[in-house]
Protein backbone atom coordinates (compact mmCIF):
# COMPACT_ATOMS: atom_id res chain seq x y z
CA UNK A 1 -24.92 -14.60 5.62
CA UNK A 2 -26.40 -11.66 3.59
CA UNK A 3 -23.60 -8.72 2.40
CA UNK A 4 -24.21 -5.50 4.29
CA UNK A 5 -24.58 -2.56 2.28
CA UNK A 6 -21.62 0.05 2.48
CA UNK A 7 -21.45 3.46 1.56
CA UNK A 8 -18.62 6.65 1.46
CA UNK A 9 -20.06 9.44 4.60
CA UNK A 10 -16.99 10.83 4.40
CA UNK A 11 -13.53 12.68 2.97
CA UNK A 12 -10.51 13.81 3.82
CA UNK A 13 -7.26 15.11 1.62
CA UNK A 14 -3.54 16.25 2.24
CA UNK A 15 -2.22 16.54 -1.21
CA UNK A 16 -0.11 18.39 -4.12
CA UNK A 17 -3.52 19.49 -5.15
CA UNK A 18 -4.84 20.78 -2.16
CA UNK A 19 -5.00 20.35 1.73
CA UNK A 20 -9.61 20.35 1.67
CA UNK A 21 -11.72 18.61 -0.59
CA UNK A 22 -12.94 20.87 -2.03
CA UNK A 23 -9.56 22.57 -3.37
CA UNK A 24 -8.92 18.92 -4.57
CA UNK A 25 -11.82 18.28 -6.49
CA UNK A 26 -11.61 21.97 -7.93
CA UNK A 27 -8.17 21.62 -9.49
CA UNK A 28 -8.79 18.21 -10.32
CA UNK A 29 -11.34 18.93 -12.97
CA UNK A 30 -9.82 22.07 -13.87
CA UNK A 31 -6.45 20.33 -15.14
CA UNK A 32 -4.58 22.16 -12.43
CA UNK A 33 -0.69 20.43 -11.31
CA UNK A 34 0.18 20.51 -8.25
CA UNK A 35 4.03 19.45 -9.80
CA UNK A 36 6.85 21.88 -9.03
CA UNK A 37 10.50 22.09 -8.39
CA UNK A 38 11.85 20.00 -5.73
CA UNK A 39 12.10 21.90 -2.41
CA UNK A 40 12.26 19.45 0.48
CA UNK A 41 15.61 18.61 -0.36
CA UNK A 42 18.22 19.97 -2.24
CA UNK A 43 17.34 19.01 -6.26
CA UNK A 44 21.54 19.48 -6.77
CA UNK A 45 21.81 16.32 -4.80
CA UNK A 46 19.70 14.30 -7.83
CA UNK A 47 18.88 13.61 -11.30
CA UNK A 48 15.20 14.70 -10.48
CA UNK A 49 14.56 18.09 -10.03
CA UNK A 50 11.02 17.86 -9.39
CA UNK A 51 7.98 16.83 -7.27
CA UNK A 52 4.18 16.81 -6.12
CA UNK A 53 4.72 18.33 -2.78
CA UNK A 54 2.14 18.90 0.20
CA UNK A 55 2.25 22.78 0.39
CA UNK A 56 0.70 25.28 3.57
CA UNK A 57 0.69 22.09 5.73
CA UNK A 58 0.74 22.89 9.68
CA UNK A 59 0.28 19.94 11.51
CA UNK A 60 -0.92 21.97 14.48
CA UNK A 61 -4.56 22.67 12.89
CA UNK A 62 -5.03 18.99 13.92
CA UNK A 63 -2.92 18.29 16.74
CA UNK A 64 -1.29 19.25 19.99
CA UNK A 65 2.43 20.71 19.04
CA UNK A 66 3.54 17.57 21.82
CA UNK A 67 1.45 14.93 19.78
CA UNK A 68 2.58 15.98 16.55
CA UNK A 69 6.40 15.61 17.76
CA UNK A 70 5.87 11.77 18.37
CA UNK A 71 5.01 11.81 14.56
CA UNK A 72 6.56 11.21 10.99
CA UNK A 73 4.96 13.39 8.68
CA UNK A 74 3.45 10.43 7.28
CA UNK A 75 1.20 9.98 10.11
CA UNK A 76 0.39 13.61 10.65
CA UNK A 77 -0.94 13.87 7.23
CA UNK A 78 -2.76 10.97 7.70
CA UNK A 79 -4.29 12.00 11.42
CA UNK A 80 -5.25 15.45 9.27
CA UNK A 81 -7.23 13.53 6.61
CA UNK A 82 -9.02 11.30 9.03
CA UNK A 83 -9.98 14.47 11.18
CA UNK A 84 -11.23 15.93 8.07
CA UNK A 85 -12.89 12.81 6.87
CA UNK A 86 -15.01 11.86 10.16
CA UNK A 87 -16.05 15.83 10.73
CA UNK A 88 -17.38 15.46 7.04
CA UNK A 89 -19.17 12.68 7.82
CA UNK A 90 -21.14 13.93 10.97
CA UNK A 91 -19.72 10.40 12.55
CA UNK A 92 -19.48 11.15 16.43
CA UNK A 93 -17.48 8.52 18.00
CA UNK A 94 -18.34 7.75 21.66
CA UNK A 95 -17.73 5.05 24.36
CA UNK A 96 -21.42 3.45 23.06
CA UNK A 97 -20.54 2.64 19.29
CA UNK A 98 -16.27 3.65 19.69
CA UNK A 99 -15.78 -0.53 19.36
CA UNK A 100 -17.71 -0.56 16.27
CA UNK A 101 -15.69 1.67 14.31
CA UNK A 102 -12.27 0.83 13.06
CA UNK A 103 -9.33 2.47 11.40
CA UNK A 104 -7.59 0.72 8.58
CA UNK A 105 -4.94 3.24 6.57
CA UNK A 106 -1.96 1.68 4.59
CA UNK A 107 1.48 2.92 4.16
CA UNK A 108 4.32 1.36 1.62
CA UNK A 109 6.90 2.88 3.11
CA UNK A 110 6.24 4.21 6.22
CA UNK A 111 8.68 6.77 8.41
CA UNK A 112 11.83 6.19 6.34
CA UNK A 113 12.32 10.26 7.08
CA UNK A 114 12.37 9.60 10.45
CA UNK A 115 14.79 6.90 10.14
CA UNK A 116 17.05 8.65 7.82
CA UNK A 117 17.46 11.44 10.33
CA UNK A 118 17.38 9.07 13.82
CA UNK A 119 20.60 7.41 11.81
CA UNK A 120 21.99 10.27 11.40
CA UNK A 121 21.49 11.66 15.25
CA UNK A 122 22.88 8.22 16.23
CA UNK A 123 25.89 7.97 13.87
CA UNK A 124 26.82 11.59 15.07
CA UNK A 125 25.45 11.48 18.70
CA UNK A 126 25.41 7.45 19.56
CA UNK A 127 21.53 8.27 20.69
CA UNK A 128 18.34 8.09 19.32
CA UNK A 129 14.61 9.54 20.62
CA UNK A 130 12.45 7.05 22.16
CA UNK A 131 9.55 7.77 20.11
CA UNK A 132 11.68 6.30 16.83
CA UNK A 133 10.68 3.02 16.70
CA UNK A 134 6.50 4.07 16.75
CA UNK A 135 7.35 6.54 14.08
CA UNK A 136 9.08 4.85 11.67
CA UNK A 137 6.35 1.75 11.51
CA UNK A 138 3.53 1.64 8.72
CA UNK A 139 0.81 1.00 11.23
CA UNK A 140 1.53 3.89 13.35
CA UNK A 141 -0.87 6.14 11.45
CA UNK A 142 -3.59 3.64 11.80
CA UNK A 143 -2.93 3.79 15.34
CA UNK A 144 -2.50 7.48 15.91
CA UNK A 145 -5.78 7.73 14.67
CA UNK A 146 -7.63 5.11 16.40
CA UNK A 147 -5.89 6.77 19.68
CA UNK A 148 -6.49 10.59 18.81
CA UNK A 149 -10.73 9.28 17.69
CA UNK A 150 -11.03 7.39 20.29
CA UNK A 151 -11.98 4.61 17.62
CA UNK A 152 -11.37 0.72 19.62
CA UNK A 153 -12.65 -1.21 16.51
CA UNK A 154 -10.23 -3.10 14.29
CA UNK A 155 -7.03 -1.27 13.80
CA UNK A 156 -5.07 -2.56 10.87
CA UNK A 157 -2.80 -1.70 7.86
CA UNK A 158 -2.12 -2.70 4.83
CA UNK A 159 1.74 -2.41 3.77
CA UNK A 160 1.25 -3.06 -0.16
CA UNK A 161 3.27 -0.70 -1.64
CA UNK A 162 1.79 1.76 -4.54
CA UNK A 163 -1.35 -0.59 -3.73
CA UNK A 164 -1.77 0.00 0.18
CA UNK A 165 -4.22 2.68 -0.03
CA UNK A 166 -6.45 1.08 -2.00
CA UNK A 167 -6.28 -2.25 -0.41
CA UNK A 168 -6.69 -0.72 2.62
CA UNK A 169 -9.81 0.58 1.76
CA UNK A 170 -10.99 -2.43 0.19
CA UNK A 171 -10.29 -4.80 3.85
CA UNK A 172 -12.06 -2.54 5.48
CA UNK A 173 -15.02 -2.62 2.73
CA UNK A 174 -15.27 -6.13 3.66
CA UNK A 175 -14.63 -5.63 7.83
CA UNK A 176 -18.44 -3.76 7.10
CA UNK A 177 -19.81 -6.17 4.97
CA UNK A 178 -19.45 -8.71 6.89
CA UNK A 179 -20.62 -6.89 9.97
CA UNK A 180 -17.22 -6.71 12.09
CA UNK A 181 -17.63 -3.08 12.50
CA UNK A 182 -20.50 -0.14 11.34
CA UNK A 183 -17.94 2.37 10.26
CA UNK A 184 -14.28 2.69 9.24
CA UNK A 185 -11.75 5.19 8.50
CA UNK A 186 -9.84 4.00 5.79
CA UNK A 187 -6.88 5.10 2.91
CA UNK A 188 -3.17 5.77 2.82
CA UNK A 189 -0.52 7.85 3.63
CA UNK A 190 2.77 8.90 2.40
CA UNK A 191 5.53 11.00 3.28
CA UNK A 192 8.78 10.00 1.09
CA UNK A 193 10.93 12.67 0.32
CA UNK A 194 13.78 12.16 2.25
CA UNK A 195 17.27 11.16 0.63
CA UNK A 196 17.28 7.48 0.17
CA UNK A 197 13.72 7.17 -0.82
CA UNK A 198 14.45 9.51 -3.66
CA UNK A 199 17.60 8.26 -4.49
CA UNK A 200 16.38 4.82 -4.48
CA UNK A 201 14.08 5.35 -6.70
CA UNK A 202 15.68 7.36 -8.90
CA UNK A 203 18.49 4.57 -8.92
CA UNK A 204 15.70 2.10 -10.64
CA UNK A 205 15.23 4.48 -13.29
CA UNK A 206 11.55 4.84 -12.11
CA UNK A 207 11.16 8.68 -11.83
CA UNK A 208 10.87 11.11 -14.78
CA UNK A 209 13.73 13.11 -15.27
CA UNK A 210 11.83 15.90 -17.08
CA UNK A 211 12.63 19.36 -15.58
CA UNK A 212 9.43 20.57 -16.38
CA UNK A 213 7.45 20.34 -13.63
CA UNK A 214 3.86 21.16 -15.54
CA UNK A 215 4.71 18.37 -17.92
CA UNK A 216 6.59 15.69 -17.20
CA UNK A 217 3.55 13.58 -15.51
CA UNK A 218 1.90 12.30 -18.58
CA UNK A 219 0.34 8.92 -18.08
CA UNK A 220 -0.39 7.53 -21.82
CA UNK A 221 1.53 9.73 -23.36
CA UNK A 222 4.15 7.75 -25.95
CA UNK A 223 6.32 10.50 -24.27
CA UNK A 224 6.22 9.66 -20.89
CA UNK A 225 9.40 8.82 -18.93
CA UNK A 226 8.56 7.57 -15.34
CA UNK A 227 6.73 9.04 -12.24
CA UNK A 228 6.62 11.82 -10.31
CA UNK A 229 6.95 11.31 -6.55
CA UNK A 230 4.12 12.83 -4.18
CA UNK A 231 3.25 12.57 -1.24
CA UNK A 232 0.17 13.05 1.00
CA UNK A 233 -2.89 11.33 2.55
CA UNK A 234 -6.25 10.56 1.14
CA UNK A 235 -9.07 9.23 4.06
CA UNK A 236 -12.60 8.41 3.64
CA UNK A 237 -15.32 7.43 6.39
CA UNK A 238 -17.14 3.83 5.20
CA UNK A 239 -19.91 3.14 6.77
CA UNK A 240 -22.92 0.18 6.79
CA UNK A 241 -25.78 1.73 4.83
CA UNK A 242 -28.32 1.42 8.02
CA UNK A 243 -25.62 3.23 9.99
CA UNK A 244 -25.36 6.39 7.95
CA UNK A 245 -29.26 6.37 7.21
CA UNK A 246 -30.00 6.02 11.02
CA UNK A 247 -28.34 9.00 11.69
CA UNK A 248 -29.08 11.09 8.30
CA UNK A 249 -25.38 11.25 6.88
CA UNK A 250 -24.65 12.47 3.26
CA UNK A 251 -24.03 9.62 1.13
CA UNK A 252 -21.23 10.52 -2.04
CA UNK A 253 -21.17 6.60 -3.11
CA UNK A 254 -21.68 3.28 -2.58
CA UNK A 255 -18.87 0.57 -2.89
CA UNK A 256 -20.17 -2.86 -3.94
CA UNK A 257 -16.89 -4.30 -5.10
CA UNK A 258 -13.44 -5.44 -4.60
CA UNK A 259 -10.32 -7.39 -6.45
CA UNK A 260 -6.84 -8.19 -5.25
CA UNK A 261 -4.60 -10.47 -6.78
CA UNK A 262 -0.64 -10.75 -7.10
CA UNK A 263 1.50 -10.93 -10.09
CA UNK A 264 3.46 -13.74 -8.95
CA UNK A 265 6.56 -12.54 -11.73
CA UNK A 266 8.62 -9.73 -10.84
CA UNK A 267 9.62 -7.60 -7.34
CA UNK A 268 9.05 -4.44 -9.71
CA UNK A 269 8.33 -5.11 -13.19
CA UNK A 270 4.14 -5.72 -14.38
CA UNK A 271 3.06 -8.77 -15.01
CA UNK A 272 3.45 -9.23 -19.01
CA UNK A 273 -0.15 -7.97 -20.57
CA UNK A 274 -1.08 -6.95 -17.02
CA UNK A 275 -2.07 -10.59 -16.11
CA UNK A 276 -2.67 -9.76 -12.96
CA UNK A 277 -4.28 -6.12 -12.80
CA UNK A 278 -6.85 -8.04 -15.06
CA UNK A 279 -8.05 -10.59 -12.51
CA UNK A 280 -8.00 -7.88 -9.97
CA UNK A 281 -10.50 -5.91 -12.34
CA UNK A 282 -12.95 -9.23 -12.95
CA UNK A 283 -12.69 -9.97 -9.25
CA UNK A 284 -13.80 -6.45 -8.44
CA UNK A 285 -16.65 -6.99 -10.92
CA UNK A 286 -17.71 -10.23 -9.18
CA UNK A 287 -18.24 -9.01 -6.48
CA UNK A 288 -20.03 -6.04 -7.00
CA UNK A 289 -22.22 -8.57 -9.10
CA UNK A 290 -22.40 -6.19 -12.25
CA UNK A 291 -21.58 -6.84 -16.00
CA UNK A 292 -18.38 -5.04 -17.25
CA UNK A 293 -20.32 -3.17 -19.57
CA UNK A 294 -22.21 -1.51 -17.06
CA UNK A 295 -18.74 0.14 -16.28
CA UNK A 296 -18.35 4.13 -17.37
CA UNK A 297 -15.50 5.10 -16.11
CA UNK A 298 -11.96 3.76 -14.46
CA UNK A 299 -9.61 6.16 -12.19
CA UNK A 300 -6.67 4.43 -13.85
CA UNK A 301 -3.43 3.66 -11.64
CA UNK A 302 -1.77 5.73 -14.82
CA UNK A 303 1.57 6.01 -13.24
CA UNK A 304 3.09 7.53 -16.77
CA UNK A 305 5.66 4.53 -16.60
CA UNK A 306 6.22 2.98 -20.05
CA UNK A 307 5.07 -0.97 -18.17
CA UNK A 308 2.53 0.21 -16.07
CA UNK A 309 0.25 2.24 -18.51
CA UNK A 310 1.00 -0.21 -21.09
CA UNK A 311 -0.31 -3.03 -18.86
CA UNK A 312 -3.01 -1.30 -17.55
CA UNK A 313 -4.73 -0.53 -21.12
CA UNK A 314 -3.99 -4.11 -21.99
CA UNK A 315 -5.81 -5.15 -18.92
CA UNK A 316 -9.08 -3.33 -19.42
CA UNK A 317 -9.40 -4.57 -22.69
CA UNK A 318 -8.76 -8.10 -21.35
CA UNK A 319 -11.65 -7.20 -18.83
CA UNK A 320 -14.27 -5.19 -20.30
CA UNK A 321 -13.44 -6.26 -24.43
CA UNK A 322 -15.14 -3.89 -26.57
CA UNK A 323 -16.71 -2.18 -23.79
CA UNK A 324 -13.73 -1.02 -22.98
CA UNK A 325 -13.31 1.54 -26.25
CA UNK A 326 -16.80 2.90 -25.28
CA UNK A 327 -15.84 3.39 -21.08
CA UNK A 328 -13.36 6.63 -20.42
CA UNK A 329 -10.43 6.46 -18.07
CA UNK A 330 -8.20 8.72 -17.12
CA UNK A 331 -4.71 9.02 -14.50
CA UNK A 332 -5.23 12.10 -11.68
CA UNK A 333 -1.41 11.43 -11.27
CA UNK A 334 -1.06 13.84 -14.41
CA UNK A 335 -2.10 16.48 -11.84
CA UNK A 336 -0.69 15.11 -8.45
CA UNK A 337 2.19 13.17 -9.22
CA UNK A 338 2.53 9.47 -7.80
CA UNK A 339 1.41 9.65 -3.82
CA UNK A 340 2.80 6.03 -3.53
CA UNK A 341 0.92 4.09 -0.54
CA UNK A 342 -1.50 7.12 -0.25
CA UNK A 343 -2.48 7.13 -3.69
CA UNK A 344 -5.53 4.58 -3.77
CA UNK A 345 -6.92 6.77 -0.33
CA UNK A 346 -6.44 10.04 -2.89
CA UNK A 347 -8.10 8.52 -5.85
CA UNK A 348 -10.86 6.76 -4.23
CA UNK A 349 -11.72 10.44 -2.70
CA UNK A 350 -11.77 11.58 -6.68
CA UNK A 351 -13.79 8.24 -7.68
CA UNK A 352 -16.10 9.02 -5.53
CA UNK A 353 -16.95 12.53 -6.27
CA UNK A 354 -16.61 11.80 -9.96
CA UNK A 355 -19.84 9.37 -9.58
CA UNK A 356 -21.12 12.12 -7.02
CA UNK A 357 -20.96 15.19 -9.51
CA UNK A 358 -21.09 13.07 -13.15
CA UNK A 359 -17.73 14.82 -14.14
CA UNK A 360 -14.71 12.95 -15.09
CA UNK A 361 -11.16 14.42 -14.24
CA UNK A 362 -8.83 14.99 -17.20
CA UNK A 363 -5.51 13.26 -18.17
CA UNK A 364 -3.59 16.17 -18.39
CA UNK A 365 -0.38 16.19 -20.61
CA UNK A 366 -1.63 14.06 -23.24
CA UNK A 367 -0.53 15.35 -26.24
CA UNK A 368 1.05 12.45 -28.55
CA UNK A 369 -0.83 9.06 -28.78
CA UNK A 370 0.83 5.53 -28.12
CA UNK A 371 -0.35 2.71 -30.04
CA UNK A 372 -0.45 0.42 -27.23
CA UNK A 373 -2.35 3.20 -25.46
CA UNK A 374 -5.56 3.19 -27.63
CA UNK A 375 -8.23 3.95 -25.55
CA UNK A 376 -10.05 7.30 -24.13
CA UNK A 377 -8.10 8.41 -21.49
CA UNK A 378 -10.43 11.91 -20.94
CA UNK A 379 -7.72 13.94 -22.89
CA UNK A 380 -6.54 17.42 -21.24
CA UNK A 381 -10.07 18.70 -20.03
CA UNK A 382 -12.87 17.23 -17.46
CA UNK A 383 -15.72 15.70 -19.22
CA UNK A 384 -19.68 15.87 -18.09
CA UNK A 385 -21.19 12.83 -18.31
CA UNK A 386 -23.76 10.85 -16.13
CA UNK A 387 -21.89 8.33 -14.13
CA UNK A 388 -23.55 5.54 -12.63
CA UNK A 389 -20.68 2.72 -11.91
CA UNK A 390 -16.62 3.43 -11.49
CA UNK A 391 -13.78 1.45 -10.82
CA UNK A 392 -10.35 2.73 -9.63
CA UNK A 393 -6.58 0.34 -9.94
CA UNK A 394 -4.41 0.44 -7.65
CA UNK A 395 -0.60 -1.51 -8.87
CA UNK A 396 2.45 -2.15 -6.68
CA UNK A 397 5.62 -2.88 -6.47
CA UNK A 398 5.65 -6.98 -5.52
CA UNK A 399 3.04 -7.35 -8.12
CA UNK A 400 0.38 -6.35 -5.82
CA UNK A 401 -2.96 -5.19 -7.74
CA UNK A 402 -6.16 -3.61 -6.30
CA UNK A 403 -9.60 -2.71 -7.47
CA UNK A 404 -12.70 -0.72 -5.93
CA UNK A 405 -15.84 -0.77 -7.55
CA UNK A 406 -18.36 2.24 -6.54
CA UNK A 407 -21.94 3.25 -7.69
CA UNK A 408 -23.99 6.34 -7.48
CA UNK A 409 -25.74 5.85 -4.59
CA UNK A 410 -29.49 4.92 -5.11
């Protein structure tokens, strides 16, 4: 059976950066943060005082006021960006083609705010809502969506933590490939600041303790010190090629490949070298049938965790050898922070419009080298170049590890 050709019609953002696309891509490759203090709960209450917060958001530019109440803000960020993604894309969804598109979005943690607070009610009240059990679950975004679109194709999600979004979008890559659908809407979303997320991952020693919120996101940098938590929703529209030329839809990119693998070593901790990231990288080459040194640039996973960005740079030199001192990479998550399961939706939105415009985003904060860090990393301002092929990593907790080939579309 011959691979159907699939291409990126459209995008949609909720994020530290911005709440459009275009305020995303615009402080993107202006080295803006979108880092400040901590404000959804009380920064006294923890050793991190900061965070990549979703500012201006009104979940009532996308949905009833009723709807939106049956919601974790998870799932409302993620209805927004699909509403924003499938207007971009011109895809009208109707009862003729509405079981040929699908809705695949990924979530690692899902409506834990909701279930902080419905503990709370219940401890204090002996009660919870009704609604509590469809907000709290990952999938619920994917289904809000589907409902709200009207789209009756396959409705799935992938739960993989920091890797979700970006295997999300990959499953539902190969849904169109293989011709199960003609379109999906596909990323992640995240919502996490609520107590114990925070507190749980501040109590593995995972988030940056710097209380300077323009700085303290600096994947690479031999002075980084863990993550910064975000939060958001990134969504793009994937569609068969003959779909989206039928009906004359702007194209930003092509995606022609696809890794995932699994550490098999540690419930947090890299695999040593980044064993596994690396087959998730040749497996995404594979299948996109190019050479690695046709590669010219990676969105890097870049978490500015001592492991991960270690890993990572070991891993693309495993991959690509000495191409990989003459490709540039570089970690958005300077600018938005760490958007956990919505991350890979985010960063495939920036992929794509990196190939789109030939400009590669900066790795802000880069200011003293590592030696295991050796390689260009697109140092503190956007860089023009023409871009033809670009990969983006996705790594999670469970030693889950995702890749995403796209190419300017031709």
């Amino acid at each position: 059976m011959s691979k159907r050709r699939v291409v990126v019609t459209g995008l949609g953002v909720v994020s530290p950066v911005g709440n459009d696309v275009n305020t995303l891509w615009n402080n993107i490759t202006s080295g803006h943060v979108g880092i400040g203090e901590l404000t959804k709960l009380n920064p006294d209450d923890f050793s991190v005082k900061i965070a990549g917060e979703v500012k201006d958001f009104d979940p009532k530019e996308y949905m009833e006021k009723r709807e939106a109440r049956k919601m974790d803000l998870f799932t409302q960020y993620a209805v927004a960006a699909s509403k924003m993604a499938v207007e971009d894309s011109g895809l009208e969804i109707t009862e003729e083609n509405a079981s040929r598109v699908g809705v695949w979005i990924g979530s690692g943690i899902g409506g834990m705010t909701t279930y902080e607070e419905s503990f709370r009610k219940y401890m204090d009240k002996g009660r919870v809502s009704p609604f509590f059990i469809p907000m709290i679950i990952p999938d619920m975004a994917s289904g809000q969506v589907s409902i709200l679109l009207g789209a009756k194709g396959i409705n799935s999600c992938s739960v993989t933590a920091c890797a979700s979004g970006t295997n999300s979008i990959g499953d539902a890559f190969k849904v169109i490939e293989r011709g199960d659908a003609d379109a999906m809407i596909t990323g992640g979303a995240e919502a996490p600041f609520n107590h114990m997320s925070l507190a749980g991952f501040s109590s593995m020693g995972a988030l940056s303790t710097n209380t300077d919120a323009q700085t303290a996101s600096r994947p690479f940098d031999q002075n980084r010190d863990g993550f910064v938590m975000g939060e958001g929703s990134g969504v793009i529209v994937l569609e068969s090629l003959e779909s989206a030329q039928q009906r004359g839809a702007n194209i930003y990119a092509e995606i022609i490949g696809y890794g995932s693998t699994g550490d098999a070593y540690h419930i947090t901790a890299p695999a040593p070298e980044g064993e596994g990231a690396a087959r998730a990288m040749q497996q995404a080459l594979e299948d996109a049938e190019i050479n690695a040194d046709e590669m010219d640039y990676i969105n890097a996973h870049g978490t500015s965790t001592e492991y991960n960005d270690k890993y990572e740079t070991t891993a693309v030199k495993t991959v690509f050898k000495d191409h990989a001192y003459q490709l540039a990479m570089s970690s958005t998550k300077s600018m938005t922070g760490h958007l956990l399961g919505a991350a890979g939706g985010v960063e495939a939105i920036i992929t794509a419009l990196s190939l789109k415009n030939n400009i590669m985003p900066p790795t802000v904060n880069y200011e003293t080298p590592d030696e295991d860090c050796d390689l260009d990393y697109v140092a503190n301002e956007a860089r023009e170049k023409e871009l033809n092929v670009a990969m983006t990593n996705s790594l999670g907790f469970g030693g889950h590890n995702a890749s995403l080939v796209f190419k300017k579309f031709q």
